[in-house]
Each structure stands twice: as structure tokens, then as C-alpha cells.
PDB file of N, CA and C in Angstrom:
ATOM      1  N   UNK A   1       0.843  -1.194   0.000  1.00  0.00           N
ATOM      2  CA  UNK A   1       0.000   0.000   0.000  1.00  0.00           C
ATOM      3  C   UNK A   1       0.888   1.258   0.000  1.00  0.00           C
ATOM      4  N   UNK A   2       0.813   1.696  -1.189  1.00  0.00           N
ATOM      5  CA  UNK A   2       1.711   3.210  -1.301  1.00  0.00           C
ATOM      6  C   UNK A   2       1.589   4.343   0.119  1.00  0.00           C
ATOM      7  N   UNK A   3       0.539   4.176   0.626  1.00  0.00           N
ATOM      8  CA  UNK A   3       0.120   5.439   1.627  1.00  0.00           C
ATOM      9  C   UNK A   3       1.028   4.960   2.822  1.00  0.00           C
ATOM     10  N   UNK A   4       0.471   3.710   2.711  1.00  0.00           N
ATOM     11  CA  UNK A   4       1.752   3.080   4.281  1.00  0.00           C
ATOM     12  C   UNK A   4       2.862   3.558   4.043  1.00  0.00           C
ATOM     13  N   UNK A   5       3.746   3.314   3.026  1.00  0.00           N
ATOM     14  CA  UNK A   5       4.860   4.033   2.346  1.00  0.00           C
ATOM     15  C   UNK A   5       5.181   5.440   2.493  1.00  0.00           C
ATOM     16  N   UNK A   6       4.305   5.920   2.292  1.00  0.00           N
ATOM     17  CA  UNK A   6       4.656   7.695   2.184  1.00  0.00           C
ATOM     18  C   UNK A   6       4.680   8.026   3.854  1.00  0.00           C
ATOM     19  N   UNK A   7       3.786   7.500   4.890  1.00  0.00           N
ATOM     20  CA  UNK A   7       3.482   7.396   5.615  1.00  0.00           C
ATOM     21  C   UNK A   7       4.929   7.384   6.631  1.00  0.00           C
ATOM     22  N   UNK A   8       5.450   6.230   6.602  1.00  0.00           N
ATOM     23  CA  UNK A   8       7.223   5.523   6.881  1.00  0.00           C
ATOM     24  C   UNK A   8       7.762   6.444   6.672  1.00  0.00           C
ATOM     25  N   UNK A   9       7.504   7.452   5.366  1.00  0.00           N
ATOM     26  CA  UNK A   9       8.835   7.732   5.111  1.00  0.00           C
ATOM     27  C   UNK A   9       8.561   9.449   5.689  1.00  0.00           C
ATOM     28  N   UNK A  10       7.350   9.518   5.780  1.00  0.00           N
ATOM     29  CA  UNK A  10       7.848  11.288   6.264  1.00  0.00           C
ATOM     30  C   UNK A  10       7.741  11.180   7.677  1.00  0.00           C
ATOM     31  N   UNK A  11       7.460  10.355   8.354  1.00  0.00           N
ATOM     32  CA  UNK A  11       7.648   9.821   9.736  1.00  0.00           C
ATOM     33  C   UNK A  11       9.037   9.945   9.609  1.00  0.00           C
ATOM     34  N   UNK A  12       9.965   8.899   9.255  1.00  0.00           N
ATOM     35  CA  UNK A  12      11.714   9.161   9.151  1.00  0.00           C
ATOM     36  C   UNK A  12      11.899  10.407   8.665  1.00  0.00           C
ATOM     37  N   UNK A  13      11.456  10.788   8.032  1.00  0.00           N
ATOM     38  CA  UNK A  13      11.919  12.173   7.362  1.00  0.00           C
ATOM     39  C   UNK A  13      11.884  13.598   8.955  1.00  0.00           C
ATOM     40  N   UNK A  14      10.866  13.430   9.119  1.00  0.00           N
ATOM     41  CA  UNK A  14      10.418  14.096  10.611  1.00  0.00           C
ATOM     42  C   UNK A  14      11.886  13.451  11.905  1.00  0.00           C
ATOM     43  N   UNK A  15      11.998  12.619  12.042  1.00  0.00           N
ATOM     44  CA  UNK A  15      12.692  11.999  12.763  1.00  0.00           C
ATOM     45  C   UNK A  15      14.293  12.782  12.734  1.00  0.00           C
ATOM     46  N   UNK A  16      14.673  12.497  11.488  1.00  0.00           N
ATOM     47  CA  UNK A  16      15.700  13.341  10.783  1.00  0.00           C
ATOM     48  C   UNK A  16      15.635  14.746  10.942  1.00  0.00           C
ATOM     49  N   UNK A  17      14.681  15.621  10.983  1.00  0.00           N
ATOM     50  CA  UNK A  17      14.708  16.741  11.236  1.00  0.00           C
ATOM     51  C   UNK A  17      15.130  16.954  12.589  1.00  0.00           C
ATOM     52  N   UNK A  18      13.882  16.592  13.241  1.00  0.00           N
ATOM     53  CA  UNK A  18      13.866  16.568  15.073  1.00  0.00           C
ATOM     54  C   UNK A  18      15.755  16.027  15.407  1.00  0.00           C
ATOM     55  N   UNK A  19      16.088  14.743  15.078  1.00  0.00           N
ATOM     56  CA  UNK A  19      17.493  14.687  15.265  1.00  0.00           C
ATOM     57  C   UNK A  19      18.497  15.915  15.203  1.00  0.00           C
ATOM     58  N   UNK A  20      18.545  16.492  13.625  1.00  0.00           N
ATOM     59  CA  UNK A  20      18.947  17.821  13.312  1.00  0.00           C
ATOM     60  C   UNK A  20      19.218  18.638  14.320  1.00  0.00           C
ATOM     61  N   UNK A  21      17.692  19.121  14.483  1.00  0.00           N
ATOM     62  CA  UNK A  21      17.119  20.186  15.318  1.00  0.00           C
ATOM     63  C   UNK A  21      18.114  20.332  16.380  1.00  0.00           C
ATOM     64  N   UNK A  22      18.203  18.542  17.435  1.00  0.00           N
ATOM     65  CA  UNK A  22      18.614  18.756  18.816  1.00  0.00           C
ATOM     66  C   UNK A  22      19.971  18.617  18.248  1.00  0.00           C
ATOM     67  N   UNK A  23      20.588  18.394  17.817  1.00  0.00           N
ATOM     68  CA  UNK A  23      22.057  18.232  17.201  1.00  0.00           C
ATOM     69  C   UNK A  23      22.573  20.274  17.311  1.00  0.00           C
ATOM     70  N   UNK A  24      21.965  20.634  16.610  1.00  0.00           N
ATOM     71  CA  UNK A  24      21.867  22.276  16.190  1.00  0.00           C
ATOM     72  C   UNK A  24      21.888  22.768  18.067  1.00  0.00           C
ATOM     73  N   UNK A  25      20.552  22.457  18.456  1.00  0.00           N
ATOM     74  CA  UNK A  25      20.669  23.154  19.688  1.00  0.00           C
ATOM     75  C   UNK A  25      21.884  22.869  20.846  1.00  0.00           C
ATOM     76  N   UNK A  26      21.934  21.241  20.320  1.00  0.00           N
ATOM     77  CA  UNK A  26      23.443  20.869  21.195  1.00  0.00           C
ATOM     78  C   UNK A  26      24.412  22.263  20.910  1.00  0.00           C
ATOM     79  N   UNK A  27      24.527  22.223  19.722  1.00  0.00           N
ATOM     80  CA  UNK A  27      26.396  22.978  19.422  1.00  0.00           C
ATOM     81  C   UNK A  27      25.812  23.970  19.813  1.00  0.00           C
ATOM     82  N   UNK A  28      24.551  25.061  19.502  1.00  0.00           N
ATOM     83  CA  UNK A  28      24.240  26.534  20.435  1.00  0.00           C
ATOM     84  C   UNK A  28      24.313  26.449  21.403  1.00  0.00           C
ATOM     85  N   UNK A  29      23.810  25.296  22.284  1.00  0.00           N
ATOM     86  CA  UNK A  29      24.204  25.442  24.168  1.00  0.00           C
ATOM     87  C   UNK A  29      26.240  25.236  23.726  1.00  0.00           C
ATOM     88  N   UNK A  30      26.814  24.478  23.172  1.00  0.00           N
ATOM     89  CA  UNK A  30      27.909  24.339  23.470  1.00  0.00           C
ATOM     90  C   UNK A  30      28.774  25.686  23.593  1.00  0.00           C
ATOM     91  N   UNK A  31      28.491  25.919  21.995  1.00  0.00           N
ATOM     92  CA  UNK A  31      29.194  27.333  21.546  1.00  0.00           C
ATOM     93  C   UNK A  31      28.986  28.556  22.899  1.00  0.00           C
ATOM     94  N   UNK A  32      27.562  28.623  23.285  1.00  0.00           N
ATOM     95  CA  UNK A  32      27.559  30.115  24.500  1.00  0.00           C
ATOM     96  C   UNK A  32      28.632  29.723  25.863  1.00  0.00           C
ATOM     97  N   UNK A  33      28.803  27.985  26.106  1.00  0.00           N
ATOM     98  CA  UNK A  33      29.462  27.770  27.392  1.00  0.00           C
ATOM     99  C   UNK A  33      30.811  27.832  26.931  1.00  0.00           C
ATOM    100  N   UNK A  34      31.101  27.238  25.801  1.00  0.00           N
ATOM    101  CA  UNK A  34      32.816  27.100  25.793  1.00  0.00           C
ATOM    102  C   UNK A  34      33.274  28.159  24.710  1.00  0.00           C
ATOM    103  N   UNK A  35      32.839  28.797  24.046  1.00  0.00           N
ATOM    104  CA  UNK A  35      33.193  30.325  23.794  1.00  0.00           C
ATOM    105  C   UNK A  35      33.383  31.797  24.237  1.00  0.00           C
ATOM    106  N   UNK A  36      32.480  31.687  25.016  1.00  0.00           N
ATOM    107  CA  UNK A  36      32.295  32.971  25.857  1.00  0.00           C
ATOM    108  C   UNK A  36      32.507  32.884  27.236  1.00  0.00           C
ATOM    109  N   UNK A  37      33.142  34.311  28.076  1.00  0.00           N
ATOM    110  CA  UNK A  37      33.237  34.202  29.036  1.00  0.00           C
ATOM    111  C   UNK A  37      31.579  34.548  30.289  1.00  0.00           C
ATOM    112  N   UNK A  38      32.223  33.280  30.997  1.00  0.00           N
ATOM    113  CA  UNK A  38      30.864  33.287  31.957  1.00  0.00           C
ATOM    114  C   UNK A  38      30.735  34.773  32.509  1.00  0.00           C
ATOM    115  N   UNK A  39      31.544  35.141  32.810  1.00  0.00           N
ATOM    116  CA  UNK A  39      32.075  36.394  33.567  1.00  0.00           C
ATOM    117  C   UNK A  39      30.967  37.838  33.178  1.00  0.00           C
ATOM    118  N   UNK A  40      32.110  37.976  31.949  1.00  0.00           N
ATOM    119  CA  UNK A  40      31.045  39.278  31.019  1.00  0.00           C
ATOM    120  C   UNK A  40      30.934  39.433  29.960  1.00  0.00           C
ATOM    121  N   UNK A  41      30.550  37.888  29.468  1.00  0.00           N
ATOM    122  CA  UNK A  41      29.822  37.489  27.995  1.00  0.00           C
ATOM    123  C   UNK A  41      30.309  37.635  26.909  1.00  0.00           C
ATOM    124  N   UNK A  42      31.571  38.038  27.014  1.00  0.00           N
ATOM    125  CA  UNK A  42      32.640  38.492  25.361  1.00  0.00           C
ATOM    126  C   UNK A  42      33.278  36.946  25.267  1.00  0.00           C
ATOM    127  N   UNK A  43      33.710  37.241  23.662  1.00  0.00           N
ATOM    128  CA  UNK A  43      34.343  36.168  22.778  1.00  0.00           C
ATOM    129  C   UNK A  43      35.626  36.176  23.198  1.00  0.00           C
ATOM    130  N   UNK A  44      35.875  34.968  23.721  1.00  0.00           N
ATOM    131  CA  UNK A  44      37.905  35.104  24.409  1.00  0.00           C
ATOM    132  C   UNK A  44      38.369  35.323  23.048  1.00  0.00           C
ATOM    133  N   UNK A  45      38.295  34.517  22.066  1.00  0.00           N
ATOM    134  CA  UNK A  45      39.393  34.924  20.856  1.00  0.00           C
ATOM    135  C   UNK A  45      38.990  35.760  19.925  1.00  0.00           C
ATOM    136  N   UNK A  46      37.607  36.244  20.186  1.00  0.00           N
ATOM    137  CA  UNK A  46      37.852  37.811  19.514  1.00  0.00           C
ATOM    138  C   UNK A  46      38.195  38.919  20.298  1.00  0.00           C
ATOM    139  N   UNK A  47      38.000  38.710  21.164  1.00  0.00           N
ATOM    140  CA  UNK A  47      39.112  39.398  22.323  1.00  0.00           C
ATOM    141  C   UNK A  47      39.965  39.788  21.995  1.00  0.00           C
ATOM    142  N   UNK A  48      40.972  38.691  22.088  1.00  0.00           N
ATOM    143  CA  UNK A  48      42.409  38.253  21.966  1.00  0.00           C
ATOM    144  C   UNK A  48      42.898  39.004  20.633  1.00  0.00           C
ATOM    145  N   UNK A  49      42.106  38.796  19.813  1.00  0.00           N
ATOM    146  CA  UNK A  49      42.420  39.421  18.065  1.00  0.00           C
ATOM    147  C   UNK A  49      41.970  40.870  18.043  1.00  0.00           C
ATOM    148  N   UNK A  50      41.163  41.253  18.951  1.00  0.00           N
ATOM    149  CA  UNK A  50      40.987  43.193  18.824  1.00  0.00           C
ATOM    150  C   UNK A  50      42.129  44.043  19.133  1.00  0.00           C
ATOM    151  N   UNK A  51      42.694  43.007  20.714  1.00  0.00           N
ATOM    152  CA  UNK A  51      43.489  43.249  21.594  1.00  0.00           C
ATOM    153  C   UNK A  51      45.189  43.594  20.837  1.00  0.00           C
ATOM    154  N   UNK A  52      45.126  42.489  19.956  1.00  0.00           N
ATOM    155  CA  UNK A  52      46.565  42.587  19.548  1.00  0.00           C
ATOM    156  C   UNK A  52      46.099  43.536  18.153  1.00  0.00           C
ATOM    157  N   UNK A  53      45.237  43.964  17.773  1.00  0.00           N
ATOM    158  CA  UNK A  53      45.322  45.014  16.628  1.00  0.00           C
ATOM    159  C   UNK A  53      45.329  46.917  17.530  1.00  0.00           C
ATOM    160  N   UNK A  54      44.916  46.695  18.740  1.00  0.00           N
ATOM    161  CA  UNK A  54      44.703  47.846  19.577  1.00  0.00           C
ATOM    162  C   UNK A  54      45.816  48.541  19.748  1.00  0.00           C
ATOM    163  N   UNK A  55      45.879  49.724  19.809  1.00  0.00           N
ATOM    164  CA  UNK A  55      47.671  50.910  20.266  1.00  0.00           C
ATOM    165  C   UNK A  55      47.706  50.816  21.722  1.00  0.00           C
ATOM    166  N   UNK A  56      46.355  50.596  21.945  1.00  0.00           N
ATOM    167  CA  UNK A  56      47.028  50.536  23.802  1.00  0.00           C
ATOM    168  C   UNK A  56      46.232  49.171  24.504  1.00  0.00           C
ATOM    169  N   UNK A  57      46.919  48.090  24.034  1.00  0.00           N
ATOM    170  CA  UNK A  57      46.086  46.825  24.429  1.00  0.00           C
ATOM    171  C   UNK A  57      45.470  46.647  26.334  1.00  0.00           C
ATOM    172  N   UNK A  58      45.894  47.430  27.142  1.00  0.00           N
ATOM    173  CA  UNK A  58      45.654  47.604  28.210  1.00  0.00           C
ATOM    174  C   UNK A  58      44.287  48.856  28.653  1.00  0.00           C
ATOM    175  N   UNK A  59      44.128  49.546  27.572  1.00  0.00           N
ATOM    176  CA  UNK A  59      42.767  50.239  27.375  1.00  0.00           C
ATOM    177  C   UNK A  59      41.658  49.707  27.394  1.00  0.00           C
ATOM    178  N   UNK A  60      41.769  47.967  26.749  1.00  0.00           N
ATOM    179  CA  UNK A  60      40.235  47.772  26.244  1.00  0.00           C
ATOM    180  C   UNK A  60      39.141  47.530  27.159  1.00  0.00           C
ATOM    181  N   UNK A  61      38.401  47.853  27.236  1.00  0.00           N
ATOM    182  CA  UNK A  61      37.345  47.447  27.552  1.00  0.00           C
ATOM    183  C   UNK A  61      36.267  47.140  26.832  1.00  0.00           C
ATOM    184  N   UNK A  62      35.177  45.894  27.374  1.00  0.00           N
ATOM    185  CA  UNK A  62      34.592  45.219  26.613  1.00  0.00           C
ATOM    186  C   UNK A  62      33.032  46.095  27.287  1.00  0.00           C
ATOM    187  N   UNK A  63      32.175  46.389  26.159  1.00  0.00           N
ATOM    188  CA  UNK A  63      30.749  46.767  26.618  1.00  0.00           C
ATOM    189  C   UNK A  63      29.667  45.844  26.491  1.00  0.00           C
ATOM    190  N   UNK A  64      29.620  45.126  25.254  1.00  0.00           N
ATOM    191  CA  UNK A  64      28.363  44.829  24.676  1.00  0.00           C
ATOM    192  C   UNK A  64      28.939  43.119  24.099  1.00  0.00           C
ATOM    193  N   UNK A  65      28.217  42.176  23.731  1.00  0.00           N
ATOM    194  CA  UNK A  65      28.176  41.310  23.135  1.00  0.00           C
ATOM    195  C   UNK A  65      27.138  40.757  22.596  1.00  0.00           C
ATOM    196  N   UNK A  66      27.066  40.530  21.632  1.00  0.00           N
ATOM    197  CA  UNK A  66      25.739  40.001  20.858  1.00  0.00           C
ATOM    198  C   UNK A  66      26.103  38.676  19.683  1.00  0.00           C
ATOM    199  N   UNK A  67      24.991  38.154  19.720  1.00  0.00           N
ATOM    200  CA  UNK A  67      25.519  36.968  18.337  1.00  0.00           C
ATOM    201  C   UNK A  67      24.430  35.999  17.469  1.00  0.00           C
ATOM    202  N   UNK A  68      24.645  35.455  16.409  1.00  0.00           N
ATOM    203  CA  UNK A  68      23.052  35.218  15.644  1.00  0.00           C
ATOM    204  C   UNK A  68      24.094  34.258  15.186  1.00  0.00           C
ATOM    205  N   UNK A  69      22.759  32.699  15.528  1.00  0.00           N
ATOM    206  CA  UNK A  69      23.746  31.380  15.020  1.00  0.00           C
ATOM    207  C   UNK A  69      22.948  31.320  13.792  1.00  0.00           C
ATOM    208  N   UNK A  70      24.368  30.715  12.718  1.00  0.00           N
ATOM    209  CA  UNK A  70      23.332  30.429  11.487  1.00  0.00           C
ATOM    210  C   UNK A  70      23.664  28.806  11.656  1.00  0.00           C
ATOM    211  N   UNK A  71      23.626  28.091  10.298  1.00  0.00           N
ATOM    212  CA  UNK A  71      23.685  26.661  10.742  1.00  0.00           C
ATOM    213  C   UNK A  71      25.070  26.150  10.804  1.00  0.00           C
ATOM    214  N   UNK A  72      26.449  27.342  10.166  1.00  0.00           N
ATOM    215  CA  UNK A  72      27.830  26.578  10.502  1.00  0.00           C
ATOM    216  C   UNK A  72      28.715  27.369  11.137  1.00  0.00           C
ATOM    217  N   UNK A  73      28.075  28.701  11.769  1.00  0.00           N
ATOM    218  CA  UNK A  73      28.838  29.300  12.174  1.00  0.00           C
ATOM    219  C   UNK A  73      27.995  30.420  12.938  1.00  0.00           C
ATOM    220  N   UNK A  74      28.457  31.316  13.787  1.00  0.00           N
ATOM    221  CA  UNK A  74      27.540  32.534  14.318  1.00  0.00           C
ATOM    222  C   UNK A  74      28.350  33.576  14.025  1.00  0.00           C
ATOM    223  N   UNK A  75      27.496  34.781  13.576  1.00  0.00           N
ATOM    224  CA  UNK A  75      27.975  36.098  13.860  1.00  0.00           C
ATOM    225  C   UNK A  75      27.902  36.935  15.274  1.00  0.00           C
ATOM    226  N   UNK A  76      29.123  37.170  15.678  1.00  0.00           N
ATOM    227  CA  UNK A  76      29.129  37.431  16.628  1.00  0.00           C
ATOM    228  C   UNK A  76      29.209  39.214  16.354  1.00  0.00           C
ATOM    229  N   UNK A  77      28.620  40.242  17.158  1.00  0.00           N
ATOM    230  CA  UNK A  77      29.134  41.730  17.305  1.00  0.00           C
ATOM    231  C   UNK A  77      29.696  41.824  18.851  1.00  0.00           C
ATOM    232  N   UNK A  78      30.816  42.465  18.900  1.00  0.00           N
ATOM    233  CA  UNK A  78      31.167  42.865  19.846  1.00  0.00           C
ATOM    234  C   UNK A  78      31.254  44.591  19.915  1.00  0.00           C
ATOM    235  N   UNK A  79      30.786  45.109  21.229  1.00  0.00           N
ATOM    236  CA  UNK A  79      31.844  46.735  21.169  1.00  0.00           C
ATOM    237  C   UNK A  79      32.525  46.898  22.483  1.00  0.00           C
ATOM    238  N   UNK A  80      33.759  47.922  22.220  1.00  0.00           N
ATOM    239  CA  UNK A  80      34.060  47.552  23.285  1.00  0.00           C
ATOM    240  C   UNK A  80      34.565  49.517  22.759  1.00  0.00           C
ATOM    241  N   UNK A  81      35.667  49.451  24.244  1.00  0.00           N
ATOM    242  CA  UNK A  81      36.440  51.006  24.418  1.00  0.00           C
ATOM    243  C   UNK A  81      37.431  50.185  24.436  1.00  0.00           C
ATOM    244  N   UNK A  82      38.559  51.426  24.179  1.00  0.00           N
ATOM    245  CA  UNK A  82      39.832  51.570  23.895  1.00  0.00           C
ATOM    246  C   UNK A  82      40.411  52.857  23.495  1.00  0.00           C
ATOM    247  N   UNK A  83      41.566  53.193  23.758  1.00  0.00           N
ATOM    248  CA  UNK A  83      42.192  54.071  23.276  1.00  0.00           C
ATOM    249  C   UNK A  83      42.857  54.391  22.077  1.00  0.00           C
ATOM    250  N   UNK A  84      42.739  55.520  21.125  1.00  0.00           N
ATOM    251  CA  UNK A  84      43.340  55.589  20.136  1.00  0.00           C
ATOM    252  C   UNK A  84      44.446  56.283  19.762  1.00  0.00           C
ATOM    253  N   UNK A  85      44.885  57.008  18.718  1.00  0.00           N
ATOM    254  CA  UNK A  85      46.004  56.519  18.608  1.00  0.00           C
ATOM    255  C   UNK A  85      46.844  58.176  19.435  1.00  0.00           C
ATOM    256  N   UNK A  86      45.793  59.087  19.532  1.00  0.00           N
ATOM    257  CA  UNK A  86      45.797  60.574  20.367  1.00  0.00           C
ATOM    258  C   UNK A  86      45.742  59.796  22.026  1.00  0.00           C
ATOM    259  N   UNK A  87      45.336  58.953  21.955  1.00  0.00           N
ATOM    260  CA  UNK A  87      45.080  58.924  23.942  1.00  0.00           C
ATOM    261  C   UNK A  87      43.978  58.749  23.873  1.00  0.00           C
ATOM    262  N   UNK A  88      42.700  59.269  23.183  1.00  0.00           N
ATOM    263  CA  UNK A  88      41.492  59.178  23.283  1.00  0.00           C
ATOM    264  C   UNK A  88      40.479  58.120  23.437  1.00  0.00           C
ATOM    265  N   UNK A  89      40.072  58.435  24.611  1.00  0.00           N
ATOM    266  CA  UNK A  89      38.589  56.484  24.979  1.00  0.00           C
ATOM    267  C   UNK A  89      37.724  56.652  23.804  1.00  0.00           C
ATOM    268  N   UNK A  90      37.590  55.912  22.703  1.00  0.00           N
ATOM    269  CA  UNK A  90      36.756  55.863  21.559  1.00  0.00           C
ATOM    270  C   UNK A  90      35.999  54.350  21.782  1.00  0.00           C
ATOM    271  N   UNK A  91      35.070  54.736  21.435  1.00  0.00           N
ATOM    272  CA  UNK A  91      33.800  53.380  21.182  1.00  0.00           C
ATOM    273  C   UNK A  91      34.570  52.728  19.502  1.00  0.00           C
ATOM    274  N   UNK A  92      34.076  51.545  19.901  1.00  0.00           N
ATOM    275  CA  UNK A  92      34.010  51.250  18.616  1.00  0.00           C
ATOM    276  C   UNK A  92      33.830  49.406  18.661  1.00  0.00           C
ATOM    277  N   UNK A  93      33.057  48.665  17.495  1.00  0.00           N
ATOM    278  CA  UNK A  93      32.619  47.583  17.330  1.00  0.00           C
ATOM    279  C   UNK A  93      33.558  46.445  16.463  1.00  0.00           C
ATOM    280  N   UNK A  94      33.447  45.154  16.386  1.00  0.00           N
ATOM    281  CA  UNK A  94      33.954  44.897  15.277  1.00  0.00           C
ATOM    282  C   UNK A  94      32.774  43.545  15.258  1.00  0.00           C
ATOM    283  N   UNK A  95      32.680  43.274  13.964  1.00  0.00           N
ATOM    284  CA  UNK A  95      31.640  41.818  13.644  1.00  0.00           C
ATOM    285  C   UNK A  95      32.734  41.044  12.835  1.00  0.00           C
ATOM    286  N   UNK A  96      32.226  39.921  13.677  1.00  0.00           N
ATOM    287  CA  UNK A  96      32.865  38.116  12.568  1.00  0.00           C
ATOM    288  C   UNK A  96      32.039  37.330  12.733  1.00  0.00           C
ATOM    289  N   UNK A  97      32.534  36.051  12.052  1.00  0.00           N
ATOM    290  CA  UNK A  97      31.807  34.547  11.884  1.00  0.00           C
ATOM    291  C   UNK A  97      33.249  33.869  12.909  1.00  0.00           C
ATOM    292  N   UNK A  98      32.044  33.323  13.834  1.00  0.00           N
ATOM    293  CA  UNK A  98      32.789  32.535  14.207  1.00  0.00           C
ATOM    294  C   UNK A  98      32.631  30.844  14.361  1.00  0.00           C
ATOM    295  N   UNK A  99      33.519  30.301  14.406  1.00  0.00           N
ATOM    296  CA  UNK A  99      32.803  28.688  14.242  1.00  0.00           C
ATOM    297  C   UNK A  99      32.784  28.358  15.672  1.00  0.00           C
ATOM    298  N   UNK A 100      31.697  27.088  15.317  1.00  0.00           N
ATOM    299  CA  UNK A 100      31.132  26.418  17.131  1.00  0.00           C
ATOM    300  C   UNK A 100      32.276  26.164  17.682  1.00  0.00           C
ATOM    301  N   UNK A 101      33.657  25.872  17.275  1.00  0.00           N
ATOM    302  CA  UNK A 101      34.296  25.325  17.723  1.00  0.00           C
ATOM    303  C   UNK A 101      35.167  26.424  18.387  1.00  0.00           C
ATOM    304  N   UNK A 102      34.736  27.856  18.019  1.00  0.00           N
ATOM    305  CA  UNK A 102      35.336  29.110  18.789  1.00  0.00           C
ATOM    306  C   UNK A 102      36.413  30.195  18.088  1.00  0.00           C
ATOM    307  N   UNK A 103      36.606  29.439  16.972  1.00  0.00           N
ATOM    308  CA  UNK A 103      37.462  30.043  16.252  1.00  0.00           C
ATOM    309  C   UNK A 103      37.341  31.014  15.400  1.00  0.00           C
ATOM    310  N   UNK A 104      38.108  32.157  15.589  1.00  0.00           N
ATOM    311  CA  UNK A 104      37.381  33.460  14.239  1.00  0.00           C
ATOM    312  C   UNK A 104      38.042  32.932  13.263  1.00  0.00           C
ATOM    313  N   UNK A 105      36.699  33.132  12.301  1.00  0.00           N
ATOM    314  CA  UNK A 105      37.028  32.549  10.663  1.00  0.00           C
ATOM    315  C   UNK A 105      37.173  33.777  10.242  1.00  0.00           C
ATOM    316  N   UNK A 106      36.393  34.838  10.579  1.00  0.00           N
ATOM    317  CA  UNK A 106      36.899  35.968   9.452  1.00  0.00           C
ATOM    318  C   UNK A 106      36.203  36.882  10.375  1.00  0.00           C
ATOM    319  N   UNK A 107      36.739  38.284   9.764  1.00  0.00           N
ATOM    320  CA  UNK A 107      36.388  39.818  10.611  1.00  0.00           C
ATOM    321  C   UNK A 107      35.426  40.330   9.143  1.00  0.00           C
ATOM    322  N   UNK A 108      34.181  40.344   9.167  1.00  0.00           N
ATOM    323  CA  UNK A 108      32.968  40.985   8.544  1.00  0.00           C
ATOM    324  C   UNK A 108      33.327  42.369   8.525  1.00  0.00           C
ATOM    325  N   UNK A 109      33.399  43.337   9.698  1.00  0.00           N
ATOM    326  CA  UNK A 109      33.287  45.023   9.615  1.00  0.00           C
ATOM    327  C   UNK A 109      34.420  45.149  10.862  1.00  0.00           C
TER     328      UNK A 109
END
């Protein structure tokens, strides 16, 4: 009976999704615990990479963190303060992709 058939198969098909799904939400719970600090919610290694492009790496401070998972990677925004290249506390942001596994793949803006 064809219907039993179609039946089986978007049942598995559903199954496969739902699997997906919790697979996906696994690596989003993973990525917020072992990427970010518990502390005050910034990216350690985009941190680390603002820090060493900064004139006064002992200036920075971190304000804001934000981030939007897509399915192989999240964009993360950060802003933070720092000093420039007068002395001056300037705001300023930077956005990347970063992978679940924590690593900046690339600097967006």
C-alpha cells in the first residue's frame, strides 16, 4: 500500500529533522558555554584578536556582546572602548563569523 509508504517515510523524514534540530541546539548550548566568558559574555578569541590590533592593548574594555547562530557558524558583534592613537577612549565595534568550535574565521566590519 503506497500510503503506508509515504506514511514511513515522512515519519523518518520528521525523525531526521527533530534529530537535526537537537544536534543544532546541542552545538548553540555548546558554543555560548565554551566560547564565551561566563564572567562578562565576550568572545575570548575575539578578544584576543581586537586586543593585539589595539595601540594601547591595556585600554580595552569590553561593553556589549551580541551573536546570531546560522547553521555553521555565528555572527558574533562585539563593542568595546579603547584608546586611540591621540590617547582618546573611543567606542568602537567589530563583527565576525565565528565557528562552534570558537574560532574566528573571518572579521565581517
Amino acid at each position: 500500500d503506497p500510503m503506508i509508504k509515504d506514511d514511513r517515510l515522512v515519519k523518518r523524514q520528521r525523525e531526521e529533522l527533530e534529530n537535526q534540530n537537537k544536534q543544532q541546539d546541542k552545538k548553540k548550548e555548546d558554543f555560548e558555554k565554551n566560547c564565551f566568558s561566563a564572567w562578562d559574555g565576550y568572545n575570548r578569541e575575539l578578544v584576543k584578536l581586537v586586543k593585539n590590533k589595539m595601540n594601547d592593548k591595556k585600554s580595552f574594555e569590553h561593553v556589549d556582546t551580541s551573536y546570531t547562530l546560522l547553521d555553521d557558524y555565528a555572527i558574533v558583534v562585539m563593542e568595546f572602548r579603547g584608546k586611540n592613537s591621540v590617547g582618546a577612549l573611543v567606542m568602537n565595534s567589530v563583527k565576525a563569523k565565528i565557528s562552534y568550535d570558537c574560532e574566528v574565521l573571518e572579521i565581517i566590519e
